[in-house]
PDB file of N, CA and C in Angstrom:
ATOM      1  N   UNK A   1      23.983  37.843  40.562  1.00  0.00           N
ATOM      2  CA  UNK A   1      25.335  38.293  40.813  1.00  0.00           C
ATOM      3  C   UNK A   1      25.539  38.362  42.328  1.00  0.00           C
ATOM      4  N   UNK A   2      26.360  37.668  42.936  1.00  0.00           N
ATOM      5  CA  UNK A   2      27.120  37.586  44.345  1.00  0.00           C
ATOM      6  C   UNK A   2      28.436  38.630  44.709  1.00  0.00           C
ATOM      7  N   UNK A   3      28.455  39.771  44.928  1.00  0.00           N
ATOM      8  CA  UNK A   3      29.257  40.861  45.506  1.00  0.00           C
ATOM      9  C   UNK A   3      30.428  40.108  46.425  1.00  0.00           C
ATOM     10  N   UNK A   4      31.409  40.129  46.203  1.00  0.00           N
ATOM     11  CA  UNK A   4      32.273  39.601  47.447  1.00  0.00           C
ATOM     12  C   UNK A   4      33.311  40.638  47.448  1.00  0.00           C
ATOM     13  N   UNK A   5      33.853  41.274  48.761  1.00  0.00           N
ATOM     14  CA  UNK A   5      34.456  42.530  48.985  1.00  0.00           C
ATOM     15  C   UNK A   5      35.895  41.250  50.085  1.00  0.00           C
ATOM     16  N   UNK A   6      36.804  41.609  49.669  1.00  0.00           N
ATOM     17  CA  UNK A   6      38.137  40.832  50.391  1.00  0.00           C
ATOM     18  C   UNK A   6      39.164  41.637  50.615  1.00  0.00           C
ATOM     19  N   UNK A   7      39.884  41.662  51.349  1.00  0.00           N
ATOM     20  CA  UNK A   7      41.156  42.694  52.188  1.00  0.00           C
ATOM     21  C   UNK A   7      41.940  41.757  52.386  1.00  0.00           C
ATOM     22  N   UNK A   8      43.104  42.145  52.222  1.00  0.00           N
ATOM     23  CA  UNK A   8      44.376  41.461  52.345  1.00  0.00           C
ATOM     24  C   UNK A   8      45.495  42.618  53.048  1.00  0.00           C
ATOM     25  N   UNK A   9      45.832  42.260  54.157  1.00  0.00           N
ATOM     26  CA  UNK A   9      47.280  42.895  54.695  1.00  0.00           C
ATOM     27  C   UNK A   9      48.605  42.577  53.869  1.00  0.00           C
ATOM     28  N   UNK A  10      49.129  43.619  53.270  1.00  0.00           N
ATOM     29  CA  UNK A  10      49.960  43.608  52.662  1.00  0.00           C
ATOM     30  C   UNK A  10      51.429  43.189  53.396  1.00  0.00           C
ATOM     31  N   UNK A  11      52.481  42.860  52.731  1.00  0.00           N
ATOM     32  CA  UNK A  11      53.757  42.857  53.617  1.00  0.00           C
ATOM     33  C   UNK A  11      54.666  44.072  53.136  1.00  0.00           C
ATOM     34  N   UNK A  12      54.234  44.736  52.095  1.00  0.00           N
ATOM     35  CA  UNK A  12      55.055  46.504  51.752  1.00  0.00           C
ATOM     36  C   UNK A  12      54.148  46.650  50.741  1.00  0.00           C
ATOM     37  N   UNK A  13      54.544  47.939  50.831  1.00  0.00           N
ATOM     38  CA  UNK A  13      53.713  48.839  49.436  1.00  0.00           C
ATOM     39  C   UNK A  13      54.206  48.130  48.440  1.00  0.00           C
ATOM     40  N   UNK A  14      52.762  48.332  47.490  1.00  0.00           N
ATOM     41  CA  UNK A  14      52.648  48.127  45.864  1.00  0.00           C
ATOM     42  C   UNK A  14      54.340  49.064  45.281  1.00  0.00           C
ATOM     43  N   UNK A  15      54.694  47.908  44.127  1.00  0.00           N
ATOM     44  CA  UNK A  15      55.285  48.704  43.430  1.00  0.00           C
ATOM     45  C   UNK A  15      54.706  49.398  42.088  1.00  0.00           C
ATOM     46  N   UNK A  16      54.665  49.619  41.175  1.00  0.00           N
ATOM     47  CA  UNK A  16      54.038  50.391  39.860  1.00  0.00           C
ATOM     48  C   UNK A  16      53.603  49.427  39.189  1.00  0.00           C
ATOM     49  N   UNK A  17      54.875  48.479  39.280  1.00  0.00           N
ATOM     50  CA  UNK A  17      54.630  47.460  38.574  1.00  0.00           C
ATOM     51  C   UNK A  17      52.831  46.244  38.199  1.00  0.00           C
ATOM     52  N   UNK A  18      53.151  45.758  40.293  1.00  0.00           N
ATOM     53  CA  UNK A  18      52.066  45.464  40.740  1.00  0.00           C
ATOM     54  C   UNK A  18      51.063  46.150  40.215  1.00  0.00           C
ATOM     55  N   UNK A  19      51.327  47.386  40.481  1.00  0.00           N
ATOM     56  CA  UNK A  19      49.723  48.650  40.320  1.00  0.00           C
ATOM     57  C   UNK A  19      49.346  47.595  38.833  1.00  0.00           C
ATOM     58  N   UNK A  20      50.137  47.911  37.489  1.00  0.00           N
ATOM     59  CA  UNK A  20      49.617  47.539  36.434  1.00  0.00           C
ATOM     60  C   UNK A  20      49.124  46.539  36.419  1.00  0.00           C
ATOM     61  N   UNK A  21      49.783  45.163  36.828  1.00  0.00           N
ATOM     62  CA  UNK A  21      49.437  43.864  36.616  1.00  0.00           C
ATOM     63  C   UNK A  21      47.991  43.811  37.202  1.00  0.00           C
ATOM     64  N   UNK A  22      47.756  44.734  38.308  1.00  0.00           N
ATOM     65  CA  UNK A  22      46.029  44.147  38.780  1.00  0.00           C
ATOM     66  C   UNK A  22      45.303  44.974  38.443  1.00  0.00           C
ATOM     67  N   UNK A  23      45.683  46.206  37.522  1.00  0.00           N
ATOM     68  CA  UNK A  23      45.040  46.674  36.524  1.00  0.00           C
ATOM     69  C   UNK A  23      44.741  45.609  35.174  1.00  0.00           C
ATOM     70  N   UNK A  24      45.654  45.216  35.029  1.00  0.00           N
ATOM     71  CA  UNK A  24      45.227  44.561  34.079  1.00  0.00           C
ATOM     72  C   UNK A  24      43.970  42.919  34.142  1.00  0.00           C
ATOM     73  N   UNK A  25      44.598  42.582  35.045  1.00  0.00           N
ATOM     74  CA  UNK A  25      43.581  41.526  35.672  1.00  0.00           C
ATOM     75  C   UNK A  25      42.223  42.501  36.115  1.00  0.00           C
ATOM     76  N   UNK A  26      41.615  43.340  36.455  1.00  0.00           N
ATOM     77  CA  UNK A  26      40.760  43.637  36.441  1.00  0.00           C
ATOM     78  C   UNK A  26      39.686  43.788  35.189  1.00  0.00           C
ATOM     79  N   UNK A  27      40.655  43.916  34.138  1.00  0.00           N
ATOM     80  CA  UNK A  27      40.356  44.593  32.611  1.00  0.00           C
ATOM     81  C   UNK A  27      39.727  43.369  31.751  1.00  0.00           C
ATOM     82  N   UNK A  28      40.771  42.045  32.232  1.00  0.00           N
ATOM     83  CA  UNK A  28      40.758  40.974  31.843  1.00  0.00           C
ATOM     84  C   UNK A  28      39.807  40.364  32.196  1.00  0.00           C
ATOM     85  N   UNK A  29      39.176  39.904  33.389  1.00  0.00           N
ATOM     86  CA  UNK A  29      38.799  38.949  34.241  1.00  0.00           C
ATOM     87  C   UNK A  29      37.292  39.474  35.179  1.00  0.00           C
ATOM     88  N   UNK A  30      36.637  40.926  34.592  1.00  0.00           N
ATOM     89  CA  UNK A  30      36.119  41.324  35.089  1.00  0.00           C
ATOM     90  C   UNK A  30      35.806  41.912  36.910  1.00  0.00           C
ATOM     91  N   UNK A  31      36.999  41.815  37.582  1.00  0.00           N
ATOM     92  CA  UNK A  31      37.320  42.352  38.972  1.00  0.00           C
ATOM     93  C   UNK A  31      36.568  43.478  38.891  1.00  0.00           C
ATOM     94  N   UNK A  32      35.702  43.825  39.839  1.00  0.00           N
ATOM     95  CA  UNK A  32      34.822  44.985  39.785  1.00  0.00           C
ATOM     96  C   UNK A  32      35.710  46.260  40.077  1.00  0.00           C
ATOM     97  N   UNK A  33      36.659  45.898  41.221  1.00  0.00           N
ATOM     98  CA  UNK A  33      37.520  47.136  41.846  1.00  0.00           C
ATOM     99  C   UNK A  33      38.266  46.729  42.736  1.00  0.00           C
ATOM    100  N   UNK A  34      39.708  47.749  42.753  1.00  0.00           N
ATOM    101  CA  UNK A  34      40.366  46.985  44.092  1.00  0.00           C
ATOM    102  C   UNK A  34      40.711  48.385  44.416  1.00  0.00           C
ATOM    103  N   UNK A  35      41.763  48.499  45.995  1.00  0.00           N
ATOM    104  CA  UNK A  35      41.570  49.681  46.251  1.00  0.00           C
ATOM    105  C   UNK A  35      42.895  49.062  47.158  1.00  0.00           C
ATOM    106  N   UNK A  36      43.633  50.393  47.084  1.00  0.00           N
ATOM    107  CA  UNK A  36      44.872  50.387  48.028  1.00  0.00           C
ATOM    108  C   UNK A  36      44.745  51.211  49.247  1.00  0.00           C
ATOM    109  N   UNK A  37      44.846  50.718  50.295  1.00  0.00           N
ATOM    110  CA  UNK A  37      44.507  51.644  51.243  1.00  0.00           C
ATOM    111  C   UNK A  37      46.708  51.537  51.827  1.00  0.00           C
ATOM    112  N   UNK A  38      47.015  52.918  51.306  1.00  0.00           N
ATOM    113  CA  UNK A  38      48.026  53.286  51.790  1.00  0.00           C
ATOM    114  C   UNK A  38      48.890  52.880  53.423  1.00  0.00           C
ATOM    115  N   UNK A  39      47.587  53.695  54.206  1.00  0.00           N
ATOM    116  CA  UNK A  39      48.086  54.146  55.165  1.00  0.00           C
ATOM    117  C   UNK A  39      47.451  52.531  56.376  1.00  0.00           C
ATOM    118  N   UNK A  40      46.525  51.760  55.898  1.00  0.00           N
ATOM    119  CA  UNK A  40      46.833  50.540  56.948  1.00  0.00           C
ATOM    120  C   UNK A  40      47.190  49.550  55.656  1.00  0.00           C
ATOM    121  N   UNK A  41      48.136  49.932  55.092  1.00  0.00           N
ATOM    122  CA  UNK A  41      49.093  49.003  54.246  1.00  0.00           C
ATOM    123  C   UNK A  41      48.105  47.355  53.934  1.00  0.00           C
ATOM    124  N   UNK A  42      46.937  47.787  53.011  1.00  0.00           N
ATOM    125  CA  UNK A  42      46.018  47.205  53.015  1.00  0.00           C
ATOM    126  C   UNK A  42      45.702  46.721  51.461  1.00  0.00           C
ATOM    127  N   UNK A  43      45.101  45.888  51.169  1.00  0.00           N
ATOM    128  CA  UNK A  43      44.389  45.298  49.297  1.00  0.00           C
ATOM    129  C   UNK A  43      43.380  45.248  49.846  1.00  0.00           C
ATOM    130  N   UNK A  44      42.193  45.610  48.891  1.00  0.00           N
ATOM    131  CA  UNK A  44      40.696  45.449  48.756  1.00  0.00           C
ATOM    132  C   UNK A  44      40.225  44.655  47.471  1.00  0.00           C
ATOM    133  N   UNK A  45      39.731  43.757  47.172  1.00  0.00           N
ATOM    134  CA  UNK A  45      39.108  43.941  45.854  1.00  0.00           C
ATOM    135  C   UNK A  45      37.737  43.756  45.970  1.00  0.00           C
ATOM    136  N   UNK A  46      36.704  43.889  44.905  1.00  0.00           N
ATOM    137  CA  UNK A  46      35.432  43.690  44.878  1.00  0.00           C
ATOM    138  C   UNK A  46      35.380  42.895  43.523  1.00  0.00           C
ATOM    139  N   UNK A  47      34.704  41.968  43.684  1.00  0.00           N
ATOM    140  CA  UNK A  47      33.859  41.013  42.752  1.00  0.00           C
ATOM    141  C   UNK A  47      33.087  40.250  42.562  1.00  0.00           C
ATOM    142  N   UNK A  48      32.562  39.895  41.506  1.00  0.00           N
ATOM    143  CA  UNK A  48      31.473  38.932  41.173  1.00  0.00           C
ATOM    144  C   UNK A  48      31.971  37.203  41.757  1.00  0.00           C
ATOM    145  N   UNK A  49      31.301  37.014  42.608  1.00  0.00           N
ATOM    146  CA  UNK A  49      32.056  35.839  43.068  1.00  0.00           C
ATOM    147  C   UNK A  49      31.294  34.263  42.435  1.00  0.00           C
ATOM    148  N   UNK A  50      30.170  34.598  41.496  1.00  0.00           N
ATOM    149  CA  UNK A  50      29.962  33.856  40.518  1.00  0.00           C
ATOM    150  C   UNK A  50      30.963  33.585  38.891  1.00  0.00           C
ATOM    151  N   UNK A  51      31.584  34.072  39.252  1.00  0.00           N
ATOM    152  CA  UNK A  51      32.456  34.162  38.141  1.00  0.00           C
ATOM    153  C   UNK A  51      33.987  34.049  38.677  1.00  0.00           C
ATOM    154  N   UNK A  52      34.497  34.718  39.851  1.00  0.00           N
ATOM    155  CA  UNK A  52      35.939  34.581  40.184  1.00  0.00           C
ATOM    156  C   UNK A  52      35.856  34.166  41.501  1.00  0.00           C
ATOM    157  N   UNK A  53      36.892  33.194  42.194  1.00  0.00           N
ATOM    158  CA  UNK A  53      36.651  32.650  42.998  1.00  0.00           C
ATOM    159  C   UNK A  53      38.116  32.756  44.201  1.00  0.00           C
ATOM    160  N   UNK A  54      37.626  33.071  45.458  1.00  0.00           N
ATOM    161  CA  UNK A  54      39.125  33.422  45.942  1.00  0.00           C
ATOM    162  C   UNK A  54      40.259  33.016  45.268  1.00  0.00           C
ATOM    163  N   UNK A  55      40.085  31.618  45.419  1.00  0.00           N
ATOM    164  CA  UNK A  55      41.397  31.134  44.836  1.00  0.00           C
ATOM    165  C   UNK A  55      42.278  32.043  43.581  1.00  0.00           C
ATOM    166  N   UNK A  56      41.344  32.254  42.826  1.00  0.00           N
ATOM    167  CA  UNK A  56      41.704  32.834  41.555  1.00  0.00           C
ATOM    168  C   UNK A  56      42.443  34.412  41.713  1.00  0.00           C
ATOM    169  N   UNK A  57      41.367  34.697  42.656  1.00  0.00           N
ATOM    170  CA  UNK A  57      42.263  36.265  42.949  1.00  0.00           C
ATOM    171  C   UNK A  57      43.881  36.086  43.836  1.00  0.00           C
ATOM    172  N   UNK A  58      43.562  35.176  44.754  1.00  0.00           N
ATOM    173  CA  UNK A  58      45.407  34.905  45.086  1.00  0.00           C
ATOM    174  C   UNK A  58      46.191  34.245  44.065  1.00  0.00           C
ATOM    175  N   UNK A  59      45.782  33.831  43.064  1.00  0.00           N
ATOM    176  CA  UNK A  59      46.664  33.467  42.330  1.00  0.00           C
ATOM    177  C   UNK A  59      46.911  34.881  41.629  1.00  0.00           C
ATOM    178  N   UNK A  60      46.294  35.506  41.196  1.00  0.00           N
ATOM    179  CA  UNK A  60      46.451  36.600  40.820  1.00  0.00           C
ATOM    180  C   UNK A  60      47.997  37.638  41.736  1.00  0.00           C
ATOM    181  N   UNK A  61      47.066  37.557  42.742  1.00  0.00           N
ATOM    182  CA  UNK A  61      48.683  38.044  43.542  1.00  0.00           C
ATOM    183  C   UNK A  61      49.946  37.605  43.718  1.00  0.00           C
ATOM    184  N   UNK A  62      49.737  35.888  44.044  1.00  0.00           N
ATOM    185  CA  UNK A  62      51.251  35.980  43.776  1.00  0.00           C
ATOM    186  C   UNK A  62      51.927  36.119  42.152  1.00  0.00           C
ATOM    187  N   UNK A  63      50.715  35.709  41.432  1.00  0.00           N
ATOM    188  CA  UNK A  63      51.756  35.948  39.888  1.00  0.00           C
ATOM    189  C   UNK A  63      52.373  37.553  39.916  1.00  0.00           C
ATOM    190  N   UNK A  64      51.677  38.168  40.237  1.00  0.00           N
ATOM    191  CA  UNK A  64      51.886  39.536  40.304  1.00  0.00           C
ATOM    192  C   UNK A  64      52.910  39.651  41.305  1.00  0.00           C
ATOM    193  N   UNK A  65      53.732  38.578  42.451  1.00  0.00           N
ATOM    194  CA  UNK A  65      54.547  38.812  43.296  1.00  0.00           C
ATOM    195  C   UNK A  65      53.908  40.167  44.376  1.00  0.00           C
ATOM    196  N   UNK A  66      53.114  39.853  44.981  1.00  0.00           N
ATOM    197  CA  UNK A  66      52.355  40.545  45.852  1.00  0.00           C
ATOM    198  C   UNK A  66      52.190  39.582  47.288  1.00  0.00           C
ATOM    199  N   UNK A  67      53.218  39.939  47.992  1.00  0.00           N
ATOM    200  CA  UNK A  67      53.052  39.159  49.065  1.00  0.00           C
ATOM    201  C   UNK A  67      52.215  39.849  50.488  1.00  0.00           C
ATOM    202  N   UNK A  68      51.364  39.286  50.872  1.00  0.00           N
ATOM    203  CA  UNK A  68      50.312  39.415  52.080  1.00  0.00           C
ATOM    204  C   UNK A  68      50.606  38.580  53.383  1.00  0.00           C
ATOM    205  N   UNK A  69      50.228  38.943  54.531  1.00  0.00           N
ATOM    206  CA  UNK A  69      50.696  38.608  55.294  1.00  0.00           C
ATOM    207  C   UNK A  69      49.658  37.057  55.722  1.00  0.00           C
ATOM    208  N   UNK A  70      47.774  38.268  55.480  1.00  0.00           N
ATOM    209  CA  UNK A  70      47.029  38.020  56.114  1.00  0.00           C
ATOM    210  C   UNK A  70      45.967  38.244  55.452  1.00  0.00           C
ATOM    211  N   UNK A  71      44.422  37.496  55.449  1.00  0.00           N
ATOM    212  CA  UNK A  71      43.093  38.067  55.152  1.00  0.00           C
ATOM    213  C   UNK A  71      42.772  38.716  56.144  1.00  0.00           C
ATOM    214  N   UNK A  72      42.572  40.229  55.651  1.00  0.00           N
ATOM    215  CA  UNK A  72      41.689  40.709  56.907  1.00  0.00           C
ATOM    216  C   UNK A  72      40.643  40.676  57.069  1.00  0.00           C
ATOM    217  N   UNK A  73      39.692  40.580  55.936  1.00  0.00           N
ATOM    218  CA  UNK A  73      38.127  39.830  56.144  1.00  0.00           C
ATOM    219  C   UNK A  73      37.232  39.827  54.755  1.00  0.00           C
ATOM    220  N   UNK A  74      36.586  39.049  54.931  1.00  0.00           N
ATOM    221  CA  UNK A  74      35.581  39.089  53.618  1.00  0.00           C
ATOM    222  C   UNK A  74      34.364  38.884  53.484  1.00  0.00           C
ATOM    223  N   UNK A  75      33.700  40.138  52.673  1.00  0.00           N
ATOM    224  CA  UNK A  75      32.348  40.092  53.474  1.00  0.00           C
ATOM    225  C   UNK A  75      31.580  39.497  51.766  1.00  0.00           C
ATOM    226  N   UNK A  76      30.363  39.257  51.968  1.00  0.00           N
ATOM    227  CA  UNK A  76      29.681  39.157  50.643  1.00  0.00           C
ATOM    228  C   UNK A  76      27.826  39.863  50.907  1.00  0.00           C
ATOM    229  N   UNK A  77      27.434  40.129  49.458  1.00  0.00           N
ATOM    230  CA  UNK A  77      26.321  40.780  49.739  1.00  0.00           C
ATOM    231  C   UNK A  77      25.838  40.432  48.317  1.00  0.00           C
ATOM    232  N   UNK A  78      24.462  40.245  48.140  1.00  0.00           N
ATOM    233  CA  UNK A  78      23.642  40.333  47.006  1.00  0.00           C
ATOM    234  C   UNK A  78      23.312  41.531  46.293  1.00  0.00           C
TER     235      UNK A  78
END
């Protein structure tokens, strides 16, 4: 299993909506965790990157209409 941790600069806060939809893609698709960081208007997620592959998680966002400005970085770990 390959850990990959990714941040995305948001362009506005999550709506509720959003919240659910990447709840649900997590539920679905095995996403380990994502994390909203409020206050530097930020996306996190963590995952198995043998199994989901950037691409897949931005598609995830825009279906979800989650627009980002920017990657802010992505680290990976065993």
């Amino acid at each position: 299993m390959t850990l990959v941790e990714i941040t995305y600069e948001l362009q506005s806060q999550l709506t509720q909506d959003q919240l659910r939809h990447l709840g649900e893609f997590a539920n679905t698709y095995g996403l380990r965790s994502f994390h909203v960081d409020e206050a530097k208007n930020q996306l996190s997620f963590e995952y198995d990157a043998s199994r989901l592959r950037e691409t897949q998680v931005e598609h995830v966002l825009a279906h979800a209409r989650i627009a980002v400005t920017r990657r802010v970085n992505s680290a990976g770990w065993i």
